[in-house]
PDB file of N, CA and C in Angstrom:
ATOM      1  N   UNK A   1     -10.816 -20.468 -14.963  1.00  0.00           N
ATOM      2  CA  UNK A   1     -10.662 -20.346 -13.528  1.00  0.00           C
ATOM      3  C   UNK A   1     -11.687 -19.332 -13.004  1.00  0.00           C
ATOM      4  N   UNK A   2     -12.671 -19.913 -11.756  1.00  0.00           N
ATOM      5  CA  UNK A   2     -13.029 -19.073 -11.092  1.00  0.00           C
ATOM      6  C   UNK A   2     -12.734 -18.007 -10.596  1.00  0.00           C
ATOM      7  N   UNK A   3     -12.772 -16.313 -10.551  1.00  0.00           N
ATOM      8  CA  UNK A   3     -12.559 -15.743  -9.533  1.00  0.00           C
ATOM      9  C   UNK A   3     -13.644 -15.564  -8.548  1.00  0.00           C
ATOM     10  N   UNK A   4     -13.445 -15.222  -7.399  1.00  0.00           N
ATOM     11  CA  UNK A   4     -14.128 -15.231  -6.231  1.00  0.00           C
ATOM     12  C   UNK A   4     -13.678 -13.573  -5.517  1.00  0.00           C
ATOM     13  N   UNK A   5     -14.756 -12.669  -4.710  1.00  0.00           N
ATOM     14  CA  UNK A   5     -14.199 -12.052  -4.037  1.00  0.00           C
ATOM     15  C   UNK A   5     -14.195 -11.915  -2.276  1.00  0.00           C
ATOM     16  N   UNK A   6     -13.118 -11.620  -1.742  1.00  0.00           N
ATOM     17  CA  UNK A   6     -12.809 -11.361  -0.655  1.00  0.00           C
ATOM     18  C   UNK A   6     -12.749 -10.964   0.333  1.00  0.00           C
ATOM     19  N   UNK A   7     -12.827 -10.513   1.630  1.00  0.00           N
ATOM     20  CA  UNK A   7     -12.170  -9.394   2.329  1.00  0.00           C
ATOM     21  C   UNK A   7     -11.525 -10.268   3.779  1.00  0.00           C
ATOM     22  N   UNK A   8     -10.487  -9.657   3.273  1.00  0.00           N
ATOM     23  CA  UNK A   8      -9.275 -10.411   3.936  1.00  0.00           C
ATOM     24  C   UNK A   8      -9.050  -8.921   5.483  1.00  0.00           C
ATOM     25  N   UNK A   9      -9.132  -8.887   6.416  1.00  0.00           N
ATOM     26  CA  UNK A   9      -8.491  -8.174   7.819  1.00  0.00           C
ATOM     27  C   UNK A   9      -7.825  -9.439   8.312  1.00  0.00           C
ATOM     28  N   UNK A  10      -6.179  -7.835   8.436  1.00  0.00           N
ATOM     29  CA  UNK A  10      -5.008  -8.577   8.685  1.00  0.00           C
ATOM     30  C   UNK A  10      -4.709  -7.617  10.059  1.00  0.00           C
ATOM     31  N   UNK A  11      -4.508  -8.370  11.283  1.00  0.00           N
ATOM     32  CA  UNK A  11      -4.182  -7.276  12.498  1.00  0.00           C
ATOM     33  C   UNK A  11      -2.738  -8.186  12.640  1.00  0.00           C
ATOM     34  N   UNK A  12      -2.109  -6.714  12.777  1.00  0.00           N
ATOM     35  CA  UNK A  12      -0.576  -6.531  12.961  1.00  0.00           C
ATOM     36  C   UNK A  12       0.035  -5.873  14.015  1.00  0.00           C
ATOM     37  N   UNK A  13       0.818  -6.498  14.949  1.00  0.00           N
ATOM     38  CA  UNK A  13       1.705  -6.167  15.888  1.00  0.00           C
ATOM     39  C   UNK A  13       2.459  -4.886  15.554  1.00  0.00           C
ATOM     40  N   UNK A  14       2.134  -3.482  15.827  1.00  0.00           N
ATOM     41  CA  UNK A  14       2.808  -2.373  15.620  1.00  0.00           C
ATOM     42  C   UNK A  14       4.213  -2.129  16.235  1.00  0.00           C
ATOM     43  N   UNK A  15       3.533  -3.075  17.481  1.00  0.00           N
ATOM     44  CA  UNK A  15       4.555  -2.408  19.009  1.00  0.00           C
ATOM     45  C   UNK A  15       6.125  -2.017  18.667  1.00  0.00           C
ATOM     46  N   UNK A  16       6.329  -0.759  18.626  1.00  0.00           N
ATOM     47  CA  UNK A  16       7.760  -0.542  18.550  1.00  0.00           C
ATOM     48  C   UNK A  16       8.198  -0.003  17.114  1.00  0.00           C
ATOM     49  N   UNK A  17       7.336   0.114  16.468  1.00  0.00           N
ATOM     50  CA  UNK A  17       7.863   0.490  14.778  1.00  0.00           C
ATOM     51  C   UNK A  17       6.962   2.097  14.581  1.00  0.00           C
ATOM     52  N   UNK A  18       7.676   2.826  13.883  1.00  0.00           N
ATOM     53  CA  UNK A  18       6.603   4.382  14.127  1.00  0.00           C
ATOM     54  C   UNK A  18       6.616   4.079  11.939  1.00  0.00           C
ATOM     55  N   UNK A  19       5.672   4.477  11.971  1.00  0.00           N
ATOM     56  CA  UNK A  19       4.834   4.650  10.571  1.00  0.00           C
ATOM     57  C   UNK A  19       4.632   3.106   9.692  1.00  0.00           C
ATOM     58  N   UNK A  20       4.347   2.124  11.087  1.00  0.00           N
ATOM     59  CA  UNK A  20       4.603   1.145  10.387  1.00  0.00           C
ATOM     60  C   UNK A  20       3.132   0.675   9.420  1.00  0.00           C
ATOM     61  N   UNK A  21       2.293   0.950   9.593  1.00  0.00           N
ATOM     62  CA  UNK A  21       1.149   0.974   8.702  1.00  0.00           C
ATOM     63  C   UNK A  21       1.460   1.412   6.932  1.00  0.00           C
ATOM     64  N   UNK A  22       2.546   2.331   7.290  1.00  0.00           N
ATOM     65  CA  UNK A  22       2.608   3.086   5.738  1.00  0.00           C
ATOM     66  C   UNK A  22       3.786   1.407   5.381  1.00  0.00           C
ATOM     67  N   UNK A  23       4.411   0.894   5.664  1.00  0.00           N
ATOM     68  CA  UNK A  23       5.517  -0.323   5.580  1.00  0.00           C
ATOM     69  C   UNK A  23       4.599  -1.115   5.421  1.00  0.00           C
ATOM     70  N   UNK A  24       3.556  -1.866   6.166  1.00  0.00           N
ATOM     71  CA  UNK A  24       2.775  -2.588   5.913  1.00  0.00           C
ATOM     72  C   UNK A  24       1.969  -3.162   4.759  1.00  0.00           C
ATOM     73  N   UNK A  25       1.788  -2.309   4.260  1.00  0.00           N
ATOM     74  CA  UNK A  25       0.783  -2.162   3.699  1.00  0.00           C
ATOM     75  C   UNK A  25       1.097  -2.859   2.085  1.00  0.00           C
ATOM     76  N   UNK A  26       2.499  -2.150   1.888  1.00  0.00           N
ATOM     77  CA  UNK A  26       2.644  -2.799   0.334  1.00  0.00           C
ATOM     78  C   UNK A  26       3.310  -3.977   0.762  1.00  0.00           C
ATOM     79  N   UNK A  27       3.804  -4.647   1.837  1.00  0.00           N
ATOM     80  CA  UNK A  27       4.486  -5.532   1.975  1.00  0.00           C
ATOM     81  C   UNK A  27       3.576  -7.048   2.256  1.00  0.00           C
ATOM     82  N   UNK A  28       2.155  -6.592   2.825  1.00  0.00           N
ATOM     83  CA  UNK A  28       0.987  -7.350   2.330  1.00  0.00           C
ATOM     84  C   UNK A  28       0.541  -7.805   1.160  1.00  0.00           C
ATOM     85  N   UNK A  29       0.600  -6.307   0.610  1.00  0.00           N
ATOM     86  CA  UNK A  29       0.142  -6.289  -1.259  1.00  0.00           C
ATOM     87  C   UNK A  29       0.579  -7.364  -1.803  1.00  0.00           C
ATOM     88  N   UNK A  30       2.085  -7.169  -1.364  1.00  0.00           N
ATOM     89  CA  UNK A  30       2.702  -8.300  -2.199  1.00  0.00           C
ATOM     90  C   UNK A  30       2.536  -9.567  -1.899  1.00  0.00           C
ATOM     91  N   UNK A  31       2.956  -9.875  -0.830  1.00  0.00           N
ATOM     92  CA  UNK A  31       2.118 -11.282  -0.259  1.00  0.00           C
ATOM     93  C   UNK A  31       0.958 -11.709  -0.788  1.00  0.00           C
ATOM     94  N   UNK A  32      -0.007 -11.018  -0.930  1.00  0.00           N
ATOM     95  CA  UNK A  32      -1.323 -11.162  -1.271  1.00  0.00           C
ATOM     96  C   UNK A  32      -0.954 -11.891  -2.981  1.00  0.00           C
ATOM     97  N   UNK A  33      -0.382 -10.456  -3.775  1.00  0.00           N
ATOM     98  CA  UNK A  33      -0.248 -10.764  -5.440  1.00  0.00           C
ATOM     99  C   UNK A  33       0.943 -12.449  -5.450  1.00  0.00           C
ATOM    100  N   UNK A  34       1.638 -12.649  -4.517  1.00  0.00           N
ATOM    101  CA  UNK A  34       2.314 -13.710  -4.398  1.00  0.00           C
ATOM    102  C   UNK A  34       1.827 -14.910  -4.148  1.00  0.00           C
ATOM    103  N   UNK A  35       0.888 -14.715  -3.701  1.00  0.00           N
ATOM    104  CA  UNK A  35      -0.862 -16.283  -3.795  1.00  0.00           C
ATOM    105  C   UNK A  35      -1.488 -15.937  -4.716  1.00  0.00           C
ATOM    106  N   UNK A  36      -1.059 -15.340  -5.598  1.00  0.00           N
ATOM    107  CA  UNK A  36      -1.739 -15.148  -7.036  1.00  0.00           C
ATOM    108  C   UNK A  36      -3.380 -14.474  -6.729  1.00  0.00           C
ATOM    109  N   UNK A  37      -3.444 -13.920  -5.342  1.00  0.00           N
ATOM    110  CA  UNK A  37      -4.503 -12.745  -5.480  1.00  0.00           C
ATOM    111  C   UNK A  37      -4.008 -11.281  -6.152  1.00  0.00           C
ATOM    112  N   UNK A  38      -5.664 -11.057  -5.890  1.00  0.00           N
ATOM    113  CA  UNK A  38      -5.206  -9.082  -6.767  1.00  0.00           C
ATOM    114  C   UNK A  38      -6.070  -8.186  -5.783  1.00  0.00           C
ATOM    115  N   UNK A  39      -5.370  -7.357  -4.999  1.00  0.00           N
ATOM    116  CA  UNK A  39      -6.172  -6.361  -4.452  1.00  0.00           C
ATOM    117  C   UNK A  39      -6.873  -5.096  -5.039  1.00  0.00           C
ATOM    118  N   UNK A  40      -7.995  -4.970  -4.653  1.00  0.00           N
ATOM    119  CA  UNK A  40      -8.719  -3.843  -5.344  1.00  0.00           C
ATOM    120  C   UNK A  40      -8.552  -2.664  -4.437  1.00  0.00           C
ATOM    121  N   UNK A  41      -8.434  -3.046  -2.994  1.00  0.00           N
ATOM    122  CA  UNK A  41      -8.986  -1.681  -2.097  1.00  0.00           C
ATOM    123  C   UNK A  41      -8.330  -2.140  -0.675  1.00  0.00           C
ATOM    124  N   UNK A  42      -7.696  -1.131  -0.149  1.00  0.00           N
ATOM    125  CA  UNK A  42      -7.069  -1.401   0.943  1.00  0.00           C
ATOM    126  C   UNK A  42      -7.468   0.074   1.683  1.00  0.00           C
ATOM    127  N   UNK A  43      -8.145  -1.031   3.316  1.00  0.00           N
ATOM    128  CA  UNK A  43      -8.577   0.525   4.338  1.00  0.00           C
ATOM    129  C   UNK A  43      -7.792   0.331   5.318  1.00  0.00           C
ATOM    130  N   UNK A  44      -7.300   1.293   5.979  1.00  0.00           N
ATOM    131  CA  UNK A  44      -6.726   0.619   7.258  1.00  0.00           C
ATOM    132  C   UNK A  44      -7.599   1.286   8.489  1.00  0.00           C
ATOM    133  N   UNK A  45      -8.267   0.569   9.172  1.00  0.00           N
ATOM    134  CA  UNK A  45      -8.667   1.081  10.760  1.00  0.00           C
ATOM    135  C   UNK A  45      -8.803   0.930  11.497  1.00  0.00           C
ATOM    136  N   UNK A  46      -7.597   1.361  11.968  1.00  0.00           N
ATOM    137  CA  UNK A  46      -6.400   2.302  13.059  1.00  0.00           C
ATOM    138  C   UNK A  46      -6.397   0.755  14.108  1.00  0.00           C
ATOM    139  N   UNK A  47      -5.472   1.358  14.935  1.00  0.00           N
ATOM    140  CA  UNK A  47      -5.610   0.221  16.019  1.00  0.00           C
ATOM    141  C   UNK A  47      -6.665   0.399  16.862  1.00  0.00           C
ATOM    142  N   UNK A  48      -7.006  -1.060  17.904  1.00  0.00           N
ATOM    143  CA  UNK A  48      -7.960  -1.041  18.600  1.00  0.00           C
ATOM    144  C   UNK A  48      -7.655  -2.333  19.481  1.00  0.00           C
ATOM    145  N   UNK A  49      -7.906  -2.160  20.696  1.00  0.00           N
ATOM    146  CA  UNK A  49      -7.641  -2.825  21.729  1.00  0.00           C
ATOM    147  C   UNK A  49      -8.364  -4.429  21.353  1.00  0.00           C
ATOM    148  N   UNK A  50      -7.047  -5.484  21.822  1.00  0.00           N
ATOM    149  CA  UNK A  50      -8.406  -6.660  21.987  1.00  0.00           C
ATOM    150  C   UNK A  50      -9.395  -7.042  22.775  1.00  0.00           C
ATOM    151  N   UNK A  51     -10.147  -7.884  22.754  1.00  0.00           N
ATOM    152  CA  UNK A  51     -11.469  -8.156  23.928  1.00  0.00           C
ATOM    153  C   UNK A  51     -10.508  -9.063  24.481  1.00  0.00           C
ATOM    154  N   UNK A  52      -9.901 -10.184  23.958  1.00  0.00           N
ATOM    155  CA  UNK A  52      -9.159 -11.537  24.502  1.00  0.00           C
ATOM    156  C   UNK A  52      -7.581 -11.691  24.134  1.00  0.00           C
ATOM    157  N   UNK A  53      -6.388 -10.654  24.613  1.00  0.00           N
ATOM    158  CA  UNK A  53      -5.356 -10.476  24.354  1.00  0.00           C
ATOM    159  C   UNK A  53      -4.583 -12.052  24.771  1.00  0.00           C
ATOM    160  N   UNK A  54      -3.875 -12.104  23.581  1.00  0.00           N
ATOM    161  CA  UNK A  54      -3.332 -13.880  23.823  1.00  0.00           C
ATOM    162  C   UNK A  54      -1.749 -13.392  24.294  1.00  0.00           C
ATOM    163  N   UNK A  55      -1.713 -12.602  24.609  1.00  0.00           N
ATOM    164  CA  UNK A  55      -0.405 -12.201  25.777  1.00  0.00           C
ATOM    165  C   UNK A  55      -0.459 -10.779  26.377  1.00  0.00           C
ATOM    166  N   UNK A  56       0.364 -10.571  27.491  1.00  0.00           N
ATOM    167  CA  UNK A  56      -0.164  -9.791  28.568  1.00  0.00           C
ATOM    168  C   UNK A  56       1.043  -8.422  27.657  1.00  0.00           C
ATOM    169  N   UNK A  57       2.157  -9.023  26.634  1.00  0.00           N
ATOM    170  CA  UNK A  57       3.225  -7.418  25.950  1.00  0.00           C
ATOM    171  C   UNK A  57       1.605  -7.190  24.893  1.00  0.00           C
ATOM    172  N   UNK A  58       1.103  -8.517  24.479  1.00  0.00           N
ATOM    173  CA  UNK A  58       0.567  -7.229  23.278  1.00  0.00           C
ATOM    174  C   UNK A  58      -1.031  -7.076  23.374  1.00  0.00           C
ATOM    175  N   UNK A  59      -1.718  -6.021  23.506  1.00  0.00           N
ATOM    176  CA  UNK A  59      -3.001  -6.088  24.183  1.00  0.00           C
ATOM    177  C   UNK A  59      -3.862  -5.048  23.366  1.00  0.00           C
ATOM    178  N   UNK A  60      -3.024  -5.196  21.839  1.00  0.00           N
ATOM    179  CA  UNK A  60      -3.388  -3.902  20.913  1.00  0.00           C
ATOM    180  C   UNK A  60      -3.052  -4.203  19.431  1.00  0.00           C
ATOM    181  N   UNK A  61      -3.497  -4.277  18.608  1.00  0.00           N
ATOM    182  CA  UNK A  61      -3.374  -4.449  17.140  1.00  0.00           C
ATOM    183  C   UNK A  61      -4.080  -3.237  16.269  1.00  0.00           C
ATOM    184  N   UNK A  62      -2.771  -3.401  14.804  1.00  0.00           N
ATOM    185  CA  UNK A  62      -3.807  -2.453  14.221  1.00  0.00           C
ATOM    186  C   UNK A  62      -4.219  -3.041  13.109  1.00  0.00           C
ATOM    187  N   UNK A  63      -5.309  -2.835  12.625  1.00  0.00           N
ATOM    188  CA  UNK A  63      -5.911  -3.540  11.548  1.00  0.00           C
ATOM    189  C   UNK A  63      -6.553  -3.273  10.248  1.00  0.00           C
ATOM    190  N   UNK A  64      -5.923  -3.801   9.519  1.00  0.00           N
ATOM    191  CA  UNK A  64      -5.810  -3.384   7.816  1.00  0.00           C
ATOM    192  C   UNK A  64      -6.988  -4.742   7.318  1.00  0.00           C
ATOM    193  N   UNK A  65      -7.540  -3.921   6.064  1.00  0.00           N
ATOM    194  CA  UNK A  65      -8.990  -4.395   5.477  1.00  0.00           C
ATOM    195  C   UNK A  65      -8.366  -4.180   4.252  1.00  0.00           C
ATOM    196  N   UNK A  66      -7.998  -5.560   3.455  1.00  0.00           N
ATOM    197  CA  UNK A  66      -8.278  -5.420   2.050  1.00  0.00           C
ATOM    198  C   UNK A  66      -8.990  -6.136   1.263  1.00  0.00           C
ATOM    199  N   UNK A  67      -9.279  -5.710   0.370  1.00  0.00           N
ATOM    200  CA  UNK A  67     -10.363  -6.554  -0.754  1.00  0.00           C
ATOM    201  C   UNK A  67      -9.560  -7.307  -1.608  1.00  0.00           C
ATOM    202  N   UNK A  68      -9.283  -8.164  -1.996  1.00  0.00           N
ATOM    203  CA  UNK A  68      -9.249  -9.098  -2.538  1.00  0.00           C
ATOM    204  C   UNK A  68     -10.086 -10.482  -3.726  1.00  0.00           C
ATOM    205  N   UNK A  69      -9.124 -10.049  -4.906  1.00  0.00           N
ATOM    206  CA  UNK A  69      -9.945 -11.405  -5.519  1.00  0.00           C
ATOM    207  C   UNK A  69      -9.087 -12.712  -6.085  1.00  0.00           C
ATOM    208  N   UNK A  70      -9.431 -13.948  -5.746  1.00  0.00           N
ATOM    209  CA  UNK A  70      -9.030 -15.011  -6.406  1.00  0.00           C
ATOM    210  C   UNK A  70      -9.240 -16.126  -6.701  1.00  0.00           C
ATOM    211  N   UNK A  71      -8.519 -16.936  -6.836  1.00  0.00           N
ATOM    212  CA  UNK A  71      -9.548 -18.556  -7.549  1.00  0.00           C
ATOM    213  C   UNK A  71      -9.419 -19.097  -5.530  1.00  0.00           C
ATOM    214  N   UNK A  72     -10.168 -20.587  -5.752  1.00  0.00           N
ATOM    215  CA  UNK A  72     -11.054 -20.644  -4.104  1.00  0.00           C
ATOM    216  C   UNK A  72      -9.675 -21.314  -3.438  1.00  0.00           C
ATOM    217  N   UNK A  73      -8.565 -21.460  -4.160  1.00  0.00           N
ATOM    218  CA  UNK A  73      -7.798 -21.518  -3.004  1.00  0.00           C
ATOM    219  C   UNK A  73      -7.021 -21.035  -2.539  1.00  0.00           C
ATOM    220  N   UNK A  74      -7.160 -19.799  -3.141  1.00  0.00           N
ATOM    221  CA  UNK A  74      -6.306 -18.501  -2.760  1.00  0.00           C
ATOM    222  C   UNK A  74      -6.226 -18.227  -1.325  1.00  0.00           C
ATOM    223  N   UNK A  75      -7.305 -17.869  -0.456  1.00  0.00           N
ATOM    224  CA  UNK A  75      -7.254 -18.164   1.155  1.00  0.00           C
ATOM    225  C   UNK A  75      -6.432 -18.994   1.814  1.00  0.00           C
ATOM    226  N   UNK A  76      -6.628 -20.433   1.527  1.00  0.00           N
ATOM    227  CA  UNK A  76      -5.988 -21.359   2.362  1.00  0.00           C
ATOM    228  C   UNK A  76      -4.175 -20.554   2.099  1.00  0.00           C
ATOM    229  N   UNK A  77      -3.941 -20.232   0.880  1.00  0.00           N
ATOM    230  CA  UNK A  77      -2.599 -20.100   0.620  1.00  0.00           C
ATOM    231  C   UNK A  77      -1.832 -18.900   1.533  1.00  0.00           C
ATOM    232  N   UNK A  78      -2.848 -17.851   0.776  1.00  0.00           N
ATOM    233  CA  UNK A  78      -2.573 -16.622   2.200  1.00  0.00           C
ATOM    234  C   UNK A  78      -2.404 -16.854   3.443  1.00  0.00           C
ATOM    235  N   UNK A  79      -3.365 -17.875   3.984  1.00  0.00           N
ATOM    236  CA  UNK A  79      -3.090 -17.594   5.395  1.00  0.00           C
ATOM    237  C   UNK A  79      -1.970 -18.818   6.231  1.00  0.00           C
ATOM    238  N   UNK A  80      -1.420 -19.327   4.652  1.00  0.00           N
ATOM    239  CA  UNK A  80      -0.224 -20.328   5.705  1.00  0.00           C
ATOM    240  C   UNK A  80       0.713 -19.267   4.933  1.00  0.00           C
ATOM    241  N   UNK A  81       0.596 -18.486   4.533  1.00  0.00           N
ATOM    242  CA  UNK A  81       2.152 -17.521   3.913  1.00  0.00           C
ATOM    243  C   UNK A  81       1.948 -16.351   4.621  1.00  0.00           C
ATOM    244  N   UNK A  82       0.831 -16.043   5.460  1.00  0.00           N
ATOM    245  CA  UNK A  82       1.010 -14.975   6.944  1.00  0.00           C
ATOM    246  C   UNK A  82       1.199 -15.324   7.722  1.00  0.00           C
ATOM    247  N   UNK A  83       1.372 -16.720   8.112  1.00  0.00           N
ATOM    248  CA  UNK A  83       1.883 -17.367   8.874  1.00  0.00           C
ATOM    249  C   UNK A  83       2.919 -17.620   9.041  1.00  0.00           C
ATOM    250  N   UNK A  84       3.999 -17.009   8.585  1.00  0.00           N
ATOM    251  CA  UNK A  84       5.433 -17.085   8.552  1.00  0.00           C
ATOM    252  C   UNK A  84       5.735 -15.274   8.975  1.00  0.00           C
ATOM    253  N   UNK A  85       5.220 -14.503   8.886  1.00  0.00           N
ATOM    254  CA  UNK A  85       5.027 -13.015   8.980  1.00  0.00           C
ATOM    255  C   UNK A  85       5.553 -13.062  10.630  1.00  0.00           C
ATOM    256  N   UNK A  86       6.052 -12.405  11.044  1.00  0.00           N
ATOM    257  CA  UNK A  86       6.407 -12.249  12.563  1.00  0.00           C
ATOM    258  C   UNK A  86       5.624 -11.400  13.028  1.00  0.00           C
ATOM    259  N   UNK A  87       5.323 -10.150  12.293  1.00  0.00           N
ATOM    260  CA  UNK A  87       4.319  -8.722  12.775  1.00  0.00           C
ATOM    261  C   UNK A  87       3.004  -9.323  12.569  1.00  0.00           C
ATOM    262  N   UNK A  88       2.200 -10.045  12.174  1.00  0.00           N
ATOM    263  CA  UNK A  88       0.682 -10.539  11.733  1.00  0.00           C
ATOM    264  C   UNK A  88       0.157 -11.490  12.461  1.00  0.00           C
ATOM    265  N   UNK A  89      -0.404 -10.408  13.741  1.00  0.00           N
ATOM    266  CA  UNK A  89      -0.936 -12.063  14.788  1.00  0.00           C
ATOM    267  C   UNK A  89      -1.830 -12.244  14.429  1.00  0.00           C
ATOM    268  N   UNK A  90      -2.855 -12.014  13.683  1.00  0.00           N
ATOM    269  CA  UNK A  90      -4.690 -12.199  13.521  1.00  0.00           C
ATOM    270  C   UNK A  90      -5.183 -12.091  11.765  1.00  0.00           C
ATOM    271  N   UNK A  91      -5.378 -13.276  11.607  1.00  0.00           N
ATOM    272  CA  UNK A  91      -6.264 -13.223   9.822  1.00  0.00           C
ATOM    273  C   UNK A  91      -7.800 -13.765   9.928  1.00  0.00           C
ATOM    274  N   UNK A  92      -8.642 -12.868   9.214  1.00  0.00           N
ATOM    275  CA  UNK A  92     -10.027 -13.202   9.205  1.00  0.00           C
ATOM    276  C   UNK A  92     -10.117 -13.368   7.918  1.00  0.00           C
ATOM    277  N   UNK A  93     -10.368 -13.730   6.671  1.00  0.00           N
ATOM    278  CA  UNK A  93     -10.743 -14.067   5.206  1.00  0.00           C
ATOM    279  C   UNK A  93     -11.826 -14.377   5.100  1.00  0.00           C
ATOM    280  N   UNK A  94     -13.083 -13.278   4.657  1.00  0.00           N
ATOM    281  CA  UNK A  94     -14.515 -13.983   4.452  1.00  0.00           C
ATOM    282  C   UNK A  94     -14.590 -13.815   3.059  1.00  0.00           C
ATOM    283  N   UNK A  95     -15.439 -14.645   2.317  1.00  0.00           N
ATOM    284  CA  UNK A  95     -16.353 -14.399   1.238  1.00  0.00           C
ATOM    285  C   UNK A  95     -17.142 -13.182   1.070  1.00  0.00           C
ATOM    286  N   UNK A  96     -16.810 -12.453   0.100  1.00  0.00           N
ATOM    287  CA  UNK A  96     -17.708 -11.084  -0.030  1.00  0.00           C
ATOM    288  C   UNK A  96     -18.819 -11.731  -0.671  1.00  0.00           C
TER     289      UNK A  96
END
């Protein structure tokens, strides 16, 4: 099996939760190791306003950067299993 590497930014709906970044974070991990990826490196930075807010409550995300490696269909899998996530409005997954 191929591995391939990653970098997966995941922006997450904070609104209303206080230290929720520190919660986040392994609760991704796992998600991630649960599509049979493996994270190497996780940054988080900070929230930041959107350019094109897709509703007028949330007009702010914060956004976590992890590295990631796995075989090539590891992506497609992640991003229909963050898709069930209620806090995770935004996934970008590029090819490192």
């Amino acid at each position: 099996m191929n591995k391939r590497n990653y970098l997966a930014t995941i922006v997450y709906d904070a609104h209303g939760a206080d230290g929720a970044s520190d919660e986040m974070i392994p609760r991704l991990s796992e998600i991630i190791r649960g599509v049979e990826g493996e994270v190497t490196k996780v940054e988080n930075q900070g929230s930041h306003d959107f350019a094109y807010p897709q509703s007028k409550e949330v007009k702010a995300g914060t956004y976590l950067q992890f590295e990631i490696s796995g075989d090539t269909e590891m992506p497609v899998r992640l991003k229909d299993k963050l898709r069930l996530e209620k806090k995770v409005d935004r996934v970008l997954i590029e090819r490192k």
